[in-house]
Each structure stands twice: as C-alpha cells, then as structure tokens.
C-alpha atoms as a PDB file:
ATOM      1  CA  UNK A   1      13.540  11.938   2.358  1.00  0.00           C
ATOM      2  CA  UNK A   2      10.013  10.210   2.276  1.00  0.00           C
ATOM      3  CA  UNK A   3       9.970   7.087   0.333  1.00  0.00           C
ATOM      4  CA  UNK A   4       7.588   6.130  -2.411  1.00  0.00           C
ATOM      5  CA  UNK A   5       4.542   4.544  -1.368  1.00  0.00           C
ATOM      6  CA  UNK A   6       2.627   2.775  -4.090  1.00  0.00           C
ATOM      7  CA  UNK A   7      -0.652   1.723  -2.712  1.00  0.00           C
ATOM      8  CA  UNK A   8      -3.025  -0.667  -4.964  1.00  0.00           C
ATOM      9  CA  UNK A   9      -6.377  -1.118  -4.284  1.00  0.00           C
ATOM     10  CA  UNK A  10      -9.635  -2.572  -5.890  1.00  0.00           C
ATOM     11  CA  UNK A  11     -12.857  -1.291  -5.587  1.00  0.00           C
ATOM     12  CA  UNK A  12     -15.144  -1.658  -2.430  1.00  0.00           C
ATOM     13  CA  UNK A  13     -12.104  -2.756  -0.446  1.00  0.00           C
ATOM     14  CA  UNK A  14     -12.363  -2.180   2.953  1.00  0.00           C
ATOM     15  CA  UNK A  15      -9.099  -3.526   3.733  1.00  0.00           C
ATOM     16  CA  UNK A  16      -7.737  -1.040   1.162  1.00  0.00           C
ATOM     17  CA  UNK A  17      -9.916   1.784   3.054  1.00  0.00           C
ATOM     18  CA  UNK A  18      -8.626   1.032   6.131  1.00  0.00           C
ATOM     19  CA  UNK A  19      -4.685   0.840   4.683  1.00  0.00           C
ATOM     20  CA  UNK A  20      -5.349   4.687   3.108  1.00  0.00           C
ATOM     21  CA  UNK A  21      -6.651   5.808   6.358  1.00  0.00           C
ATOM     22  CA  UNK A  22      -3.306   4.735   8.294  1.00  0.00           C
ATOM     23  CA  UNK A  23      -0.945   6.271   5.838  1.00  0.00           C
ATOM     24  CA  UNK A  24      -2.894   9.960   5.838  1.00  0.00           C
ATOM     25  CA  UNK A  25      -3.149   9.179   9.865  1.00  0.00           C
ATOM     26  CA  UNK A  26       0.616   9.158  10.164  1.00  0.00           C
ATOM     27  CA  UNK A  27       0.861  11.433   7.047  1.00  0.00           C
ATOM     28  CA  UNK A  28       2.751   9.198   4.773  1.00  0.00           C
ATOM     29  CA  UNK A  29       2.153  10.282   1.067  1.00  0.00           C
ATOM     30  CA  UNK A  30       1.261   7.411  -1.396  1.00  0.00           C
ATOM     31  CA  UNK A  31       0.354   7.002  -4.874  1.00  0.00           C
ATOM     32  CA  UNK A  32      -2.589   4.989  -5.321  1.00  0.00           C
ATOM     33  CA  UNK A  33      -3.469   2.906  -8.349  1.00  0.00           C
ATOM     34  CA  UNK A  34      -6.878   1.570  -8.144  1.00  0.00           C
ATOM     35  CA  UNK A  35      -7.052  -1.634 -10.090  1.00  0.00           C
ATOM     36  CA  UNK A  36     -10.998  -1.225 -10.450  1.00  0.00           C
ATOM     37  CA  UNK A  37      -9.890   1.649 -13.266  1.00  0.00           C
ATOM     38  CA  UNK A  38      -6.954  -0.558 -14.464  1.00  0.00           C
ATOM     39  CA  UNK A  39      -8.009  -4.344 -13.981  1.00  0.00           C
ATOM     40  CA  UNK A  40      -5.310  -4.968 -16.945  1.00  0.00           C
ATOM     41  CA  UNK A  41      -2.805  -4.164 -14.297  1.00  0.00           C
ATOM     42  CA  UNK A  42      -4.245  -6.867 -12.057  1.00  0.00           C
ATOM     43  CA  UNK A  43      -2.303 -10.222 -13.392  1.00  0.00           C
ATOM     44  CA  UNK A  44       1.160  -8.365 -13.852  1.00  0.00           C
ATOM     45  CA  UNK A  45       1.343  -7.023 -10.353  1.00  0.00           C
ATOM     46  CA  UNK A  46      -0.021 -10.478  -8.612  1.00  0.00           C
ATOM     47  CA  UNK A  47       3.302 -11.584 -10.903  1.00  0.00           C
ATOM     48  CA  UNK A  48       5.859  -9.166  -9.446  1.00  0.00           C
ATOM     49  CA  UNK A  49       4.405  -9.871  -6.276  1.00  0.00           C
ATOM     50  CA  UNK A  50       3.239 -12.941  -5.548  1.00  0.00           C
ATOM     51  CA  UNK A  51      -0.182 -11.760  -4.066  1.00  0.00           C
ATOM     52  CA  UNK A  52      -3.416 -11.780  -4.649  1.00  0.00           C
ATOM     53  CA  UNK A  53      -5.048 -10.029  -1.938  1.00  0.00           C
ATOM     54  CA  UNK A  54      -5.482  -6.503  -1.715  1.00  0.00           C
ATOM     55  CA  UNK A  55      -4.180  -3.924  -0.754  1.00  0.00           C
ATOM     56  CA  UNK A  56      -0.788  -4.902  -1.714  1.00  0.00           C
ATOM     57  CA  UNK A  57       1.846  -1.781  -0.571  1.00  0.00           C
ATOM     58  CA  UNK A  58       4.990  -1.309  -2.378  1.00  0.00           C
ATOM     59  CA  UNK A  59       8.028   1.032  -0.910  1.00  0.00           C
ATOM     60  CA  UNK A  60      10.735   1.995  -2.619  1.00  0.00           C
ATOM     61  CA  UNK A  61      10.132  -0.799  -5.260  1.00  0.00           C
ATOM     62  CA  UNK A  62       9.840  -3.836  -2.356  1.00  0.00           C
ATOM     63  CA  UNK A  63       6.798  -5.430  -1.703  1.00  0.00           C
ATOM     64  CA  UNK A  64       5.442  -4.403   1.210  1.00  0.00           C
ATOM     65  CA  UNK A  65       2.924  -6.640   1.925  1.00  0.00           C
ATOM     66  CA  UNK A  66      -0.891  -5.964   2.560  1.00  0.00           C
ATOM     67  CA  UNK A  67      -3.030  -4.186   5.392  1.00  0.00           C
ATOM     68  CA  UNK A  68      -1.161  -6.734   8.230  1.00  0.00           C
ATOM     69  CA  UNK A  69       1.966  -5.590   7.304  1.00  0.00           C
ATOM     70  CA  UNK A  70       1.459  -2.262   7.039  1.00  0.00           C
ATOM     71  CA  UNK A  71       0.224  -2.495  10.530  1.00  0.00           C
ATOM     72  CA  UNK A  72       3.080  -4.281  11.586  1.00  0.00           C
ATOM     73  CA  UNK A  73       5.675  -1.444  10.168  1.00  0.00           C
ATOM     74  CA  UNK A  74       3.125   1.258  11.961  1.00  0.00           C
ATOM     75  CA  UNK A  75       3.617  -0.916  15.624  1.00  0.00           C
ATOM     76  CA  UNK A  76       7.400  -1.004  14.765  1.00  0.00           C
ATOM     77  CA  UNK A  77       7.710   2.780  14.115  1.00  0.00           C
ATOM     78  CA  UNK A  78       8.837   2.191  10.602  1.00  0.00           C
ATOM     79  CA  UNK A  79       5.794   3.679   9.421  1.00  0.00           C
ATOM     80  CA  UNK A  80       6.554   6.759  11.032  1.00  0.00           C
ATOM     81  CA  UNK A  81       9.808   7.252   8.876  1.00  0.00           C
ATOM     82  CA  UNK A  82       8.135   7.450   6.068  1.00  0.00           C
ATOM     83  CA  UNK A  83       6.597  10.395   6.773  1.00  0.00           C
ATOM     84  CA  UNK A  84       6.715  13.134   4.779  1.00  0.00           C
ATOM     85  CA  UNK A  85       6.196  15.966   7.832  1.00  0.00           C
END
C-alpha cells in the first residue's frame, strides 16, 4: 500500500519544483498544500516540524525532511516503495 505523501510548498520554490518532479518521476502520489494559498498554515507546521525551509515532506505523519532528504530516500530505494504503480 502507497503511503501518504504530504508535500508543502511555497510559491516560486524551485526547490519545491524540483521535489514534485521526483515524486511524479518515480510515480509516488502526494498531496500538496501550497502555503502561498494558506500562509496561516505556515507557523503551525514550522512547529510540528521544526523547519523552516521548504519543501518540507511528510510520510505517513513523520517528517520527512526537505528536497536533500527526499533525494537521499530516492538513492536508498526507499523512494521507490512508495510508489503507487
């Protein structure tokens, strides 16, 4: 079963561009949230997470990490279980 991919982005992100492009690569769905729409939203999730940056990637509830880590879990193949084909 896939897990849930919450991706949040801001607007005119290019790190958050790039992060989209590597999930529909490897055809991982993902719910995105842009924070540019919802800037409300912005103070509570660098709360839960701890970051400020952006993107910031959230599976299955657990912080993820950014555009590094989700690199990281694509090198590591972990990426590749989360796909939904």
């Amino acid at each position: 079963m896939p897990n849930h991919v919450i991706l949040f982005s801001t607007d005119a992100c290019a790190f958050c561009v790039h992060a989209k492009s590597l999930l529909m690569k490897r055809d991982v769905a993902f719910e995105e949230v842009n924070l540019g729409e919802h800037p409300e939203l912005q103070a509570e999730l660098i709360a839960v997470t701890g970051l400020t940056s952006f993107p910031q990637i959230i599976v299955d509830g657990e912080t993820l990490g950014g555009l590094n880590e989700l690199r990281a879990a694509d090198k590591s193949g972990t990426l590749a279980s989360w796909s939904a084909g």
